[in-house]
N, C-alpha and C. Protein backbone atom coordinates (compact mmCIF):
# COMPACT_ATOMS: atom_id res chain seq x y z
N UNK A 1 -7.47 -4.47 -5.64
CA UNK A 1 -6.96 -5.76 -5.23
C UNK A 1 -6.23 -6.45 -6.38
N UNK A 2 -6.73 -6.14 -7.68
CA UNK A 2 -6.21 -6.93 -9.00
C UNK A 2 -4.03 -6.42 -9.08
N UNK A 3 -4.05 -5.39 -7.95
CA UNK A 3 -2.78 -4.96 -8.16
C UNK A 3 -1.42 -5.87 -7.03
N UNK A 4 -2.66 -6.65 -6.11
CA UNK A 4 -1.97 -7.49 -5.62
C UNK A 4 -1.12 -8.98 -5.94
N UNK A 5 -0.50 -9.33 -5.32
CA UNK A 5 -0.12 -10.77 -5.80
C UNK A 5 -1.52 -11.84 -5.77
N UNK A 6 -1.77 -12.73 -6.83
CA UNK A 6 -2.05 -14.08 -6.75
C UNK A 6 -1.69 -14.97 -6.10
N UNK A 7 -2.03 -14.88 -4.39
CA UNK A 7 -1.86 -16.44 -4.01
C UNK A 7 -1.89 -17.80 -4.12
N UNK A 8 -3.20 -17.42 -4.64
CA UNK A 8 -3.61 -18.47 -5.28
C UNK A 8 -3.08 -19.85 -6.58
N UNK A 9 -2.23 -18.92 -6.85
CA UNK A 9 -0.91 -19.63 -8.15
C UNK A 9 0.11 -20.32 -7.17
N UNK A 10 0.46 -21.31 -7.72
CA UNK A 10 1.27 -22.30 -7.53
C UNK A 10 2.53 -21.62 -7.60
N UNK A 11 3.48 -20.99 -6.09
CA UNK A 11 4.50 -20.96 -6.69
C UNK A 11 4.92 -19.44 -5.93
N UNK A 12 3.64 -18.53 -5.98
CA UNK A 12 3.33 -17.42 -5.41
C UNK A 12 4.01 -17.06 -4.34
N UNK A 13 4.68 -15.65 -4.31
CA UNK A 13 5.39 -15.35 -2.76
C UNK A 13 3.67 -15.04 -2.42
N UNK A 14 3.97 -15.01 -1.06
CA UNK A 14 3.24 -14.68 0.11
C UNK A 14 3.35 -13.59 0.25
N UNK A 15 2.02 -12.42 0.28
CA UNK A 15 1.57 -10.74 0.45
C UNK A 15 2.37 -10.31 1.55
N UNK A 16 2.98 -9.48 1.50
CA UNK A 16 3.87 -9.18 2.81
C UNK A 16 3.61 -7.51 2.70
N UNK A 17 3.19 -7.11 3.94
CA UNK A 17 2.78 -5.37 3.99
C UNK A 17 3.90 -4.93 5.50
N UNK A 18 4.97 -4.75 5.06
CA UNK A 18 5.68 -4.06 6.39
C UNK A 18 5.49 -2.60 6.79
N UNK A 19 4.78 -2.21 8.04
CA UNK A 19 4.08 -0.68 8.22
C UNK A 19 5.60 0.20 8.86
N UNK A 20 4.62 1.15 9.11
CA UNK A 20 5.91 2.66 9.40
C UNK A 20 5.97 2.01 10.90
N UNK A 21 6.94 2.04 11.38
CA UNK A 21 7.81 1.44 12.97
C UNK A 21 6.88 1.79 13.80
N UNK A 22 5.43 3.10 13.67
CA UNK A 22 4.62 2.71 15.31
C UNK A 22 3.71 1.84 14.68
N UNK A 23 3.09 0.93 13.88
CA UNK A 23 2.47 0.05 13.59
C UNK A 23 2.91 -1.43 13.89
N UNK A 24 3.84 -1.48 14.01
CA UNK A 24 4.32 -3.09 13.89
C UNK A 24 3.51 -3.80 13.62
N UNK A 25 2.98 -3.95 15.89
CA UNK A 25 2.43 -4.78 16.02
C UNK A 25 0.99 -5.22 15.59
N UNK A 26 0.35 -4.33 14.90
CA UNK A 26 -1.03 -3.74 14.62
C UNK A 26 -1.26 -5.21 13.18
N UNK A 27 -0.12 -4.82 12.80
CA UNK A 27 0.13 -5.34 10.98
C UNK A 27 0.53 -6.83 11.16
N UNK A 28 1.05 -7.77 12.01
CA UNK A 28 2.04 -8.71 12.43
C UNK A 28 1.27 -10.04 11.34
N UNK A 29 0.00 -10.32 11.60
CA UNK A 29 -0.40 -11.24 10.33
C UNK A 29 -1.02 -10.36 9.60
N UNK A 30 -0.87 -9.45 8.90
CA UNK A 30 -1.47 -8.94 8.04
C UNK A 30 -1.62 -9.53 6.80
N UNK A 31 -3.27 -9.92 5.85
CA UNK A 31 -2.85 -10.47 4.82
C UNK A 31 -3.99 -10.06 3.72
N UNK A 32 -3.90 -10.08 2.53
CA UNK A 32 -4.81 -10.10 1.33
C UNK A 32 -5.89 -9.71 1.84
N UNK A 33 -6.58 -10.55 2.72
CA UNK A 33 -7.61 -10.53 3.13
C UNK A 33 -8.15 -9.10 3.85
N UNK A 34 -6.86 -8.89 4.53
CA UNK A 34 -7.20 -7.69 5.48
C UNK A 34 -6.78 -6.44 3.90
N UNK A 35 -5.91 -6.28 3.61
CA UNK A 35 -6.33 -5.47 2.64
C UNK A 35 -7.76 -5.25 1.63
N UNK A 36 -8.45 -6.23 1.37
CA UNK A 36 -9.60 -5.89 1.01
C UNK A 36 -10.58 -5.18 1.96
N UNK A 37 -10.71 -5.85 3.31
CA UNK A 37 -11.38 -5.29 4.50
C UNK A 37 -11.40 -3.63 4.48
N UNK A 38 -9.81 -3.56 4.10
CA UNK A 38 -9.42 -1.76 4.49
C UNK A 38 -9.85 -0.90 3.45
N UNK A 39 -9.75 -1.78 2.35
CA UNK A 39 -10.81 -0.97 1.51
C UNK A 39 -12.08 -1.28 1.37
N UNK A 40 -12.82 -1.81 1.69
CA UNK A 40 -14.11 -1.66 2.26
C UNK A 40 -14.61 -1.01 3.13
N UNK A 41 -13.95 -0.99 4.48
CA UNK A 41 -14.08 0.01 5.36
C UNK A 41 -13.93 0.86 4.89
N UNK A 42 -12.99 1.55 4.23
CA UNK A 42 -12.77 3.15 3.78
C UNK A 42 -13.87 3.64 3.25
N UNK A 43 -14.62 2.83 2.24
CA UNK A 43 -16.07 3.40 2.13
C UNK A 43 -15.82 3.88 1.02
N UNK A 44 -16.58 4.84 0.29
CA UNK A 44 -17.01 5.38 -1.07
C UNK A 44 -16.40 6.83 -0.38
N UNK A 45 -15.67 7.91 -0.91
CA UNK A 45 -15.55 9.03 -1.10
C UNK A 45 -17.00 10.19 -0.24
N UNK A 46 -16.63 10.64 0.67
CA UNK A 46 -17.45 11.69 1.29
C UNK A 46 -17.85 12.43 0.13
N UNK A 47 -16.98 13.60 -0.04
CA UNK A 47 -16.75 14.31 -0.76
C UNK A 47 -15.28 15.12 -1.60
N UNK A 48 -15.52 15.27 -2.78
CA UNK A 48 -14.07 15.72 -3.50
C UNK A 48 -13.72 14.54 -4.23
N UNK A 49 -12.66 14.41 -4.81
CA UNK A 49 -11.75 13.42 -5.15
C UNK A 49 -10.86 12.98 -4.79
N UNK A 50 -10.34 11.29 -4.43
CA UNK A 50 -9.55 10.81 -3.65
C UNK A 50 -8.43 10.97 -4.88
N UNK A 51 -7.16 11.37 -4.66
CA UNK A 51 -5.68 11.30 -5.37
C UNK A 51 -4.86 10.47 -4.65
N UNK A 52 -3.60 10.07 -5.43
CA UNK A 52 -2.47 9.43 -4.60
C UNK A 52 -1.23 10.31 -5.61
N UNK A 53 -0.49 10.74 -5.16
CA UNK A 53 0.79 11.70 -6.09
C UNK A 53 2.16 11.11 -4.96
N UNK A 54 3.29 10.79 -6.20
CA UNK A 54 4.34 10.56 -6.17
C UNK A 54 5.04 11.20 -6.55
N UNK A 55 6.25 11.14 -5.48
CA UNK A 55 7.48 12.27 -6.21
C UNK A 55 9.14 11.15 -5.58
N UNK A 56 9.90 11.38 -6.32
CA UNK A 56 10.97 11.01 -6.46
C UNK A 56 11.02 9.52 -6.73
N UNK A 57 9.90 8.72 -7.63
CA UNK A 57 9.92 8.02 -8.07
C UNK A 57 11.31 7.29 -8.61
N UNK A 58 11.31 5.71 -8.63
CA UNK A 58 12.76 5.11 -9.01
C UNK A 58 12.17 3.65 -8.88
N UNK A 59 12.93 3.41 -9.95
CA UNK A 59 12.85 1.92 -10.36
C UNK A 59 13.85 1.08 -10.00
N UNK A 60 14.10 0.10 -8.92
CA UNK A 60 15.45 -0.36 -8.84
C UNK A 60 15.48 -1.60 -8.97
N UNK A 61 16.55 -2.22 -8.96
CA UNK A 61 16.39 -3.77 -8.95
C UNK A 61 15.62 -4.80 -10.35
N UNK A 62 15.77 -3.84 -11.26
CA UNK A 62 14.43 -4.49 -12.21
C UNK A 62 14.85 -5.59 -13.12
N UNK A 63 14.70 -6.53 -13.34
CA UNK A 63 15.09 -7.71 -14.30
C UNK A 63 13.66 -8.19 -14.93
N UNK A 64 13.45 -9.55 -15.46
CA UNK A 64 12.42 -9.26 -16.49
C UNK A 64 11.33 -10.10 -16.02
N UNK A 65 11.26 -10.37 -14.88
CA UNK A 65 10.19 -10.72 -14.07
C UNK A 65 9.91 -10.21 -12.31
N UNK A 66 11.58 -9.29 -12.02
CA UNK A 66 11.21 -8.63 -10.87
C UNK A 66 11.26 -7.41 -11.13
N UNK A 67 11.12 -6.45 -10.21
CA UNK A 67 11.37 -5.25 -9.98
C UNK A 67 11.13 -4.56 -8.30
N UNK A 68 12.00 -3.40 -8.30
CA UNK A 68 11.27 -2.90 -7.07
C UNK A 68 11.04 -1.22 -7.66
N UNK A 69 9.96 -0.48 -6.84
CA UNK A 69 9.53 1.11 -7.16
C UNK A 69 9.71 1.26 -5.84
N UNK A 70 10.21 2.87 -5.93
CA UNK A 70 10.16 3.53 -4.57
C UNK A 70 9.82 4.82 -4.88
N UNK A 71 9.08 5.31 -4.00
CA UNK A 71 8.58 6.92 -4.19
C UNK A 71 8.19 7.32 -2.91
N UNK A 72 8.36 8.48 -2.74
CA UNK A 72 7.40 9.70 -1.72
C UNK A 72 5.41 9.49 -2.35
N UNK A 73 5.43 9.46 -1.51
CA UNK A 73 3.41 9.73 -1.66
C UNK A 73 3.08 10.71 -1.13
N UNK A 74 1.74 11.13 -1.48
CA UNK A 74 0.93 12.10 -0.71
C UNK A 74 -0.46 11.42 -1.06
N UNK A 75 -1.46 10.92 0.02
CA UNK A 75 -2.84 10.40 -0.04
C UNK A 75 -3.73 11.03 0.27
N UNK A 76 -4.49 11.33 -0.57
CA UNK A 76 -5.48 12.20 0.14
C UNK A 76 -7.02 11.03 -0.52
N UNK A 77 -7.91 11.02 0.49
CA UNK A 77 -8.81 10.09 0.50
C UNK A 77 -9.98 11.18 1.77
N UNK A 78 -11.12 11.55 0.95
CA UNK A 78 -11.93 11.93 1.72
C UNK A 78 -13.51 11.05 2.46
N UNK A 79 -12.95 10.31 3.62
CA UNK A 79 -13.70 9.68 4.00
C UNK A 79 -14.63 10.01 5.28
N UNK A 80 -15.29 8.81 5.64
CA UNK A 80 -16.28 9.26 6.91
C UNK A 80 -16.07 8.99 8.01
N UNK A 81 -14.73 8.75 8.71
CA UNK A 81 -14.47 8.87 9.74
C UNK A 81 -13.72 10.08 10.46
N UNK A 82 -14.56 10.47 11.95
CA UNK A 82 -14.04 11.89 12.05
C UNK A 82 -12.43 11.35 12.81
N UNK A 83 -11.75 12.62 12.91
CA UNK A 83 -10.95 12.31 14.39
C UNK A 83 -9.45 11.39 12.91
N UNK A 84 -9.64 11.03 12.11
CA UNK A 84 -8.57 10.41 11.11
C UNK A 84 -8.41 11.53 10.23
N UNK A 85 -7.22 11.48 9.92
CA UNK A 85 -7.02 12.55 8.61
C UNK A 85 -7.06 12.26 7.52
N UNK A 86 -7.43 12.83 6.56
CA UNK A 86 -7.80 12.54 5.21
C UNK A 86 -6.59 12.66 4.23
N UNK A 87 -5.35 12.86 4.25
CA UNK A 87 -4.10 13.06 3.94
C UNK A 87 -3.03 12.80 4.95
N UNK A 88 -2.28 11.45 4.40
CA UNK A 88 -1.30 11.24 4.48
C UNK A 88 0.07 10.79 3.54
N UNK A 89 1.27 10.84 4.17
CA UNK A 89 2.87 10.94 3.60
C UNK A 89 3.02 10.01 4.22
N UNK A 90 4.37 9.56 3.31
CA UNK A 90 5.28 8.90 3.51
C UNK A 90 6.15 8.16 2.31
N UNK A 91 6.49 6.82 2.63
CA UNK A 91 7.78 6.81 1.83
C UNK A 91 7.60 5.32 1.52
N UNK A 92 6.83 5.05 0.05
CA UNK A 92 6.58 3.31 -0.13
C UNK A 92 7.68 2.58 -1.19
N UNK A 93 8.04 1.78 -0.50
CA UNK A 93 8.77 0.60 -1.29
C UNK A 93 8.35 -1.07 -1.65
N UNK A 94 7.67 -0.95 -3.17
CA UNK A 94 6.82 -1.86 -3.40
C UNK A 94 7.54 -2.87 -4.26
N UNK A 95 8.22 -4.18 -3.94
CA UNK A 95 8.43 -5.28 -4.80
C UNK A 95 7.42 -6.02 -5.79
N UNK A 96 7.85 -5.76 -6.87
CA UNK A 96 6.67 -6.07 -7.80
C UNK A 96 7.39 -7.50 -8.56
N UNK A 97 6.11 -8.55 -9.22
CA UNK A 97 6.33 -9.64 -9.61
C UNK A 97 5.45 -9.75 -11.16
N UNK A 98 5.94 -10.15 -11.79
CA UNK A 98 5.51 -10.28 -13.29
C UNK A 98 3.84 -11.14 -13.27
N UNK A 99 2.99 -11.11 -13.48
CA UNK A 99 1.76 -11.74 -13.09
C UNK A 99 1.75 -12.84 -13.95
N UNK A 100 2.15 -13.03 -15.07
CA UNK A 100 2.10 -14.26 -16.06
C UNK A 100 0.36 -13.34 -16.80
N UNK A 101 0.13 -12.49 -16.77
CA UNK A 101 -0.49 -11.63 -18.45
C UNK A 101 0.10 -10.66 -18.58
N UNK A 102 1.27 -10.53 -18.64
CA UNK A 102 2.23 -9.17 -19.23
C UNK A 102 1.68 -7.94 -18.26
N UNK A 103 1.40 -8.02 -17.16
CA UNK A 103 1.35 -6.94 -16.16
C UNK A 103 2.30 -7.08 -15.03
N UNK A 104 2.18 -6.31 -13.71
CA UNK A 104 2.62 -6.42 -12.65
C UNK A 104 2.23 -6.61 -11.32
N UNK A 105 2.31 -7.22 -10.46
CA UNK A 105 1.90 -7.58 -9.47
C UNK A 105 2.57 -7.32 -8.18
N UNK A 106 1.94 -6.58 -6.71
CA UNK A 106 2.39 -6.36 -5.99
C UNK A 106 3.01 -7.18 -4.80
N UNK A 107 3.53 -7.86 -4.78
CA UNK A 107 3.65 -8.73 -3.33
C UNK A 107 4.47 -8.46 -2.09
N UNK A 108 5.49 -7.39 -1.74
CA UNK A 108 5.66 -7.28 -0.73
C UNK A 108 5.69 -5.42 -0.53
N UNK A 109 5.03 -4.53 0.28
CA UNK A 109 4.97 -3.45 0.21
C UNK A 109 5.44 -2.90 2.03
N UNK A 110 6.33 -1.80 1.39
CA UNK A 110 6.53 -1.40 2.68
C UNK A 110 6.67 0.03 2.99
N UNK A 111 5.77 0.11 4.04
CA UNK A 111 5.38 1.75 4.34
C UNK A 111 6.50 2.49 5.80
N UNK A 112 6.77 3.53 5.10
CA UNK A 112 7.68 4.33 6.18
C UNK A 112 7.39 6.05 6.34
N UNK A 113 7.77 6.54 7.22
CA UNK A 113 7.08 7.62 7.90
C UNK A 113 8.18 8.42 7.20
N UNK A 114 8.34 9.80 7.05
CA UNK A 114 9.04 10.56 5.96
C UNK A 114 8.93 12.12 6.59
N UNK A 115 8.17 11.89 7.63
CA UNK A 115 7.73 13.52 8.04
C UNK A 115 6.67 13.27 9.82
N UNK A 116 6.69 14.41 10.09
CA UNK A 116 5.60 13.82 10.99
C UNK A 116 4.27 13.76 10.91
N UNK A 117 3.86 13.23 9.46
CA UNK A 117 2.66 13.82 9.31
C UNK A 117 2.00 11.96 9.88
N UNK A 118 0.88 11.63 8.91
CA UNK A 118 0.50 9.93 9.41
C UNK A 118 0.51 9.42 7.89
N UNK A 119 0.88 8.34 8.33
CA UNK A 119 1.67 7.45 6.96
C UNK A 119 0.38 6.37 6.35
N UNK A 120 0.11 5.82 5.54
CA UNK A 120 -0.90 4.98 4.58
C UNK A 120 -1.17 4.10 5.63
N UNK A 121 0.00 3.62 6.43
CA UNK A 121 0.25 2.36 7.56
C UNK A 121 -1.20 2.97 8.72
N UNK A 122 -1.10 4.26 9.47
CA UNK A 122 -2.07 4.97 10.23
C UNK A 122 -3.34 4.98 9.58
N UNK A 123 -3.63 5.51 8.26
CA UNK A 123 -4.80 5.13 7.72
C UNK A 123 -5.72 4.08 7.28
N UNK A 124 -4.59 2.60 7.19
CA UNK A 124 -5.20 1.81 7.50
C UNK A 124 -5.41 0.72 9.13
N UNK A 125 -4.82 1.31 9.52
CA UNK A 125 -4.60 0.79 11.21
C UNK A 125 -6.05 0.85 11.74
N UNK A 126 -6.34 2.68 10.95
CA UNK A 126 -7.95 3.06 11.71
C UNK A 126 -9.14 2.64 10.91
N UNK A 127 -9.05 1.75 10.07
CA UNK A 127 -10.20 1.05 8.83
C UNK A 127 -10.26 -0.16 8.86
């Protein structure tokens, strides 16, 4: 969560999570809040180790308090729900904001489908 935006600051854009096109409506107020939920639900690791790997990584847009990253993912998260897959793709484009302690902060993220496999957007739809 520490990788999210601070609402809480005076001044703060507003968390914005846009999902892969069959989610829309699922996501429509999606906020902070519900991202913590989804990782709570997800639970502690079944078994193995959870990874996240990027490929064709790129930095665009970057000036000295914005930026945007874009990359391919691959998620793999071994959890306890049956019937969900434990690996998914796709294609994230994350606007990042300078936090005010020399780090970065996430505030608007957006998930897109890249293959037919199920996208971060599906894995949290079902958590």
């Amino acid at each position: 969560m520490r990788c999210f935006v601070d609402t809480t600051i005076p001044g703060a854009p507003v968390f914005t999570f846009v999902p892969s096109a069959d989610f829309q409506g699922i996501f429509r107020n999606w906020q902070l809040e519900d991202e913590r939920r989804y990782f709570q639900n997800l639970g502690a690791p079944t078994s193995g180790s959870p990874y996240l790997t990027t490929s064709d990584d790129q930095y665009i847009n970057q000036a000295s308090t914005t930026a945007e990253y874009t990359a391919d993912y691959i998620l793999f998260y071994p959890h306890h729900q049956a019937g969900v897959p434990t690996e998914v793709r796709g294609y994230m484009h994350l606007y990042l904001q300078t936090d005010g302690q020399h780090g970065w902060s996430i505030y608007r993220w957006e998930d897109t489908r890249t293959t037919t496999d199920s996208t971060w957007s599906y894995l949290k739809a079902h958590f």
